[in-house]
N, C-alpha and C. Protein backbone atom coordinates (compact mmCIF):
# COMPACT_ATOMS: atom_id res chain seq x y z
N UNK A 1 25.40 32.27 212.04
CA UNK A 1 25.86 33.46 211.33
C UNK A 1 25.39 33.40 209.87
N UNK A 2 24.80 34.73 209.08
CA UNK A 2 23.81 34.62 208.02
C UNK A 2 25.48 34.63 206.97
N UNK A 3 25.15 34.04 205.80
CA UNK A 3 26.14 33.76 205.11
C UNK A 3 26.16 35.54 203.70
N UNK A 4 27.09 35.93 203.34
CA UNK A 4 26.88 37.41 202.52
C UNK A 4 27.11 36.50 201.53
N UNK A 5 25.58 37.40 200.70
CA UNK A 5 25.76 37.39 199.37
C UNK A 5 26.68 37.97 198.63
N UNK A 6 27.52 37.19 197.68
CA UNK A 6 28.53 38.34 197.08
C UNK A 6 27.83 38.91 195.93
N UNK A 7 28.37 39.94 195.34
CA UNK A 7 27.31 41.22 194.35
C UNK A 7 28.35 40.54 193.45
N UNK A 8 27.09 40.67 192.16
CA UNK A 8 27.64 40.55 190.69
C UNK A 8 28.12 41.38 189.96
N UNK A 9 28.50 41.79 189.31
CA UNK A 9 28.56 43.45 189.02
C UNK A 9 27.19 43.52 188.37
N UNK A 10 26.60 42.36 187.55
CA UNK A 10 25.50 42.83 186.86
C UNK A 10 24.47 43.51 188.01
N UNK A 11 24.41 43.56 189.38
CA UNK A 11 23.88 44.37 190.44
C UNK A 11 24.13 45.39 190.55
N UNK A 12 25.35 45.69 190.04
CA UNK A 12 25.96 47.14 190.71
C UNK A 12 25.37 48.29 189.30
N UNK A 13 24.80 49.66 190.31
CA UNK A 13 24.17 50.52 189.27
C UNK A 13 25.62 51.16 188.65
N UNK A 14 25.06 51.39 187.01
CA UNK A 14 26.07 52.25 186.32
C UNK A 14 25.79 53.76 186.45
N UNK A 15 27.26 54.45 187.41
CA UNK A 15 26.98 55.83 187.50
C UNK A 15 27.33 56.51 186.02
N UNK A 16 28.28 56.15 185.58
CA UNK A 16 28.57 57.01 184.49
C UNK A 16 28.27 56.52 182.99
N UNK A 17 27.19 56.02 182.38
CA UNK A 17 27.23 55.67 181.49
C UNK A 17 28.10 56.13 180.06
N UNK A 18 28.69 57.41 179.72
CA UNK A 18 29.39 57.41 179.08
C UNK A 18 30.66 57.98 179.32
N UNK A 19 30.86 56.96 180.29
CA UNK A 19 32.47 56.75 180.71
C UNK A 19 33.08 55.45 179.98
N UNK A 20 34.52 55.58 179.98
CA UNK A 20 35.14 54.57 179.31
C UNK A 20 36.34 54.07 180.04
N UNK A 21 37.27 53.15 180.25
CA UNK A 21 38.06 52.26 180.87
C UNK A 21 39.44 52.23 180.08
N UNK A 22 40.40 53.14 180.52
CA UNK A 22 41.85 52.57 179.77
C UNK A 22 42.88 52.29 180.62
N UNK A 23 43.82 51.24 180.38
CA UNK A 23 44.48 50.61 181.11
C UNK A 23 46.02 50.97 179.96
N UNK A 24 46.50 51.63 180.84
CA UNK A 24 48.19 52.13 179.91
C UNK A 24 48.79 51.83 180.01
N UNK A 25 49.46 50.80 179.35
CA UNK A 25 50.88 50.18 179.07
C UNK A 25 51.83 50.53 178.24
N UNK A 26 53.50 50.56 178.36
CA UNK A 26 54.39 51.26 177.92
C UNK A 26 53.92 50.69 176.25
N UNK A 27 54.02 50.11 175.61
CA UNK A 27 52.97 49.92 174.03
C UNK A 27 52.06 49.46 173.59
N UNK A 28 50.95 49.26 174.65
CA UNK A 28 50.06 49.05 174.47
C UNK A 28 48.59 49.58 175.25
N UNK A 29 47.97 49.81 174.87
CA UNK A 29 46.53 50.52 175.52
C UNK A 29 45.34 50.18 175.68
N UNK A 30 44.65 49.13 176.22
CA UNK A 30 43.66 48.39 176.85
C UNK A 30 42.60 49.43 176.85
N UNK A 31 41.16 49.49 176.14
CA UNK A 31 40.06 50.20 176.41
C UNK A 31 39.09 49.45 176.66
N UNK A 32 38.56 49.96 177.49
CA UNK A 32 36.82 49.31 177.65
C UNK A 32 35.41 50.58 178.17
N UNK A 33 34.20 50.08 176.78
CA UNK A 33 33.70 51.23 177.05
C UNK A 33 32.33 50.07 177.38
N UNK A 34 31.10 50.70 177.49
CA UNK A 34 29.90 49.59 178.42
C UNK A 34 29.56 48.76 176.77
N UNK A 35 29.26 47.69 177.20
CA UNK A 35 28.90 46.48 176.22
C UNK A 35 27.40 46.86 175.38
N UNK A 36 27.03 47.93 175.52
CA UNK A 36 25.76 48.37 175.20
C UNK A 36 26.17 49.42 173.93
N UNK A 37 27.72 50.03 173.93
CA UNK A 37 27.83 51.04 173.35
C UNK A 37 28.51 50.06 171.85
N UNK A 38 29.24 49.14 171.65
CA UNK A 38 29.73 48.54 170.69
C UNK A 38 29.67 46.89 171.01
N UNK A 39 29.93 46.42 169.33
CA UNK A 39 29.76 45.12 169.58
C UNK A 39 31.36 44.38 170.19
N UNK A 40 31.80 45.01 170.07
CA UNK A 40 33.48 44.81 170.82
C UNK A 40 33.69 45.79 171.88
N UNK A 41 33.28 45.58 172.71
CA UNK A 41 33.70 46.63 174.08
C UNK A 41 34.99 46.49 174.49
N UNK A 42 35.48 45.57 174.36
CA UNK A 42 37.20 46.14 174.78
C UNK A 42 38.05 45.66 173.63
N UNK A 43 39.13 47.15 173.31
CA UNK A 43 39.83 46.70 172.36
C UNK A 43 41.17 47.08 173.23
N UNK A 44 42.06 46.70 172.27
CA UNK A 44 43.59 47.18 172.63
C UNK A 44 44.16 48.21 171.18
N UNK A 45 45.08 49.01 171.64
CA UNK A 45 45.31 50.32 171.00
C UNK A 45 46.75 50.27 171.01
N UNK A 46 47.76 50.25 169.73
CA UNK A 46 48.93 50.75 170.13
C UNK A 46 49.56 51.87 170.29
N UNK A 47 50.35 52.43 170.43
CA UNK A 47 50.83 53.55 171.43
C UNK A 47 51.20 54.58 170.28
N UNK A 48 51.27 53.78 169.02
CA UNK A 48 51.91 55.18 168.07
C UNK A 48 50.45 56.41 167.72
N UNK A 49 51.03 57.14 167.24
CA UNK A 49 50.27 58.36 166.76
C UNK A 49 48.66 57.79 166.01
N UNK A 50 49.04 57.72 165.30
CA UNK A 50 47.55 57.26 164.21
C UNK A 50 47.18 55.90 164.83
N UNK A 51 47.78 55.27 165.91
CA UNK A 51 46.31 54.51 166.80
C UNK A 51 45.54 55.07 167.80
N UNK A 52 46.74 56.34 168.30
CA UNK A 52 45.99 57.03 169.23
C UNK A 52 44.61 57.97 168.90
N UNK A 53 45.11 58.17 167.38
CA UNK A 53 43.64 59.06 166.75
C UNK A 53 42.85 57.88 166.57
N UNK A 54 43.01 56.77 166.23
CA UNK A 54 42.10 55.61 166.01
C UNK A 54 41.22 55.25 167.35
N UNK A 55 41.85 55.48 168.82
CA UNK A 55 41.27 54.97 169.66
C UNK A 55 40.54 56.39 169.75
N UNK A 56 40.74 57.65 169.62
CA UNK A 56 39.95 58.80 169.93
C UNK A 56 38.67 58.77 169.29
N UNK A 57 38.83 58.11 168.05
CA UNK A 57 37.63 57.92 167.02
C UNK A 57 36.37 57.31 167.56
N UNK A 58 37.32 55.85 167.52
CA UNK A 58 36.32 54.71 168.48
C UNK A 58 35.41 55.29 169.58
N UNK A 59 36.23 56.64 170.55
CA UNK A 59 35.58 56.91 171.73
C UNK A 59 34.65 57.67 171.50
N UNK A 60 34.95 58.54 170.03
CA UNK A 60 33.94 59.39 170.26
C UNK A 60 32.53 58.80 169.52
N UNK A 61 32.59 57.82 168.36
CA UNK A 61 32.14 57.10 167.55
C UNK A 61 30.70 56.82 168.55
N UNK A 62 31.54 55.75 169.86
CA UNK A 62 30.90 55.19 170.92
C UNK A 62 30.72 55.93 172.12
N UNK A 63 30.17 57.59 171.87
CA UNK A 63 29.86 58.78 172.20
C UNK A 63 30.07 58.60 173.57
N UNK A 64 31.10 58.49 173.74
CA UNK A 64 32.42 58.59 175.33
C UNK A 64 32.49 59.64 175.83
N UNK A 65 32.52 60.49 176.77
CA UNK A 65 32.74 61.79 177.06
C UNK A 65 33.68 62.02 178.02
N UNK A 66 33.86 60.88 178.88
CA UNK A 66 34.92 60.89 179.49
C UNK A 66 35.38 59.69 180.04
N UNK A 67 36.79 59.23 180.37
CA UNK A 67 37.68 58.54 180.76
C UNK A 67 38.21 58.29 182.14
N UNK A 68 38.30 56.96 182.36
CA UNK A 68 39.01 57.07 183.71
C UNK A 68 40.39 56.11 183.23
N UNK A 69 41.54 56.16 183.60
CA UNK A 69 43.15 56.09 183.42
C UNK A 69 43.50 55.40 184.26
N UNK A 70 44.61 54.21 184.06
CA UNK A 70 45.03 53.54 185.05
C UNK A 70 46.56 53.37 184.49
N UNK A 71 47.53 53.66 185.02
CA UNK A 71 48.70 53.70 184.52
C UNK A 71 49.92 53.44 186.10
N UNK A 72 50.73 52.40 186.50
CA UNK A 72 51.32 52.40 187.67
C UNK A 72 50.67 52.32 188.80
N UNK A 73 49.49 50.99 188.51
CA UNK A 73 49.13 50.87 190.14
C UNK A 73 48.31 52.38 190.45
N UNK A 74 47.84 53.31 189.57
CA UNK A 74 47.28 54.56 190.02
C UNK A 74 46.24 54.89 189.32
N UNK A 75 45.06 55.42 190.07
CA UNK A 75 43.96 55.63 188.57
C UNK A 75 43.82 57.42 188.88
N UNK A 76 43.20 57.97 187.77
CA UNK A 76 43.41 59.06 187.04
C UNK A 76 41.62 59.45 186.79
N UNK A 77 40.93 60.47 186.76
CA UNK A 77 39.67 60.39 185.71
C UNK A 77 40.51 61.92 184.97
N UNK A 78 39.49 61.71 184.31
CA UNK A 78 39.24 62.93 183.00
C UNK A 78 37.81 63.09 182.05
N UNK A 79 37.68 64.19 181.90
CA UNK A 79 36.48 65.05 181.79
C UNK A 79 36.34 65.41 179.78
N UNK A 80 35.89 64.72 178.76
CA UNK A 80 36.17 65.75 177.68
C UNK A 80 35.51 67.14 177.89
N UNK A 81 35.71 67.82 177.00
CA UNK A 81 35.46 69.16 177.32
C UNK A 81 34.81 69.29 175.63
């Protein structure tokens, strides 16, 4: 029996290149956008007001256009407009 190669991700093609990664926690907010777009690809964000404009900045800074959401075991996308 032939043994499977397991895939790296560095194999796997990127469909959405300016998509970005947030992981939502009750005060805290986990982002990750591709390692190509900043020299810190994942930061963490706290939950008040003026970090949330801080992380909007970052996204758009690191010309993000849209998001995919993970909040309760559930994921989410979203589209900027």
């Amino acid at each position: 029996m032939a043994k499977k190669r397991k895939r790296r991700c560095d194999d796997l093609p990127v469909l959405h290149p300016d998509a970005a990664g947030i992981d939502i926690g009750a005060s805290e907010l986990f982002v990750a956008v591709a390692a190509t777009r900043d020299p810190q690809p994942v930061r963490s964000f706290p939950t008040f007001t003026r970090d949330l404009h801080a992380l909007a900045d970052w996204l758009q800074h690191c010309g993000i256009r849209s998001v995919a959401m993970e909040w309760a075991m559930s994921w989410s996308a979203t589209t900027a407009t």
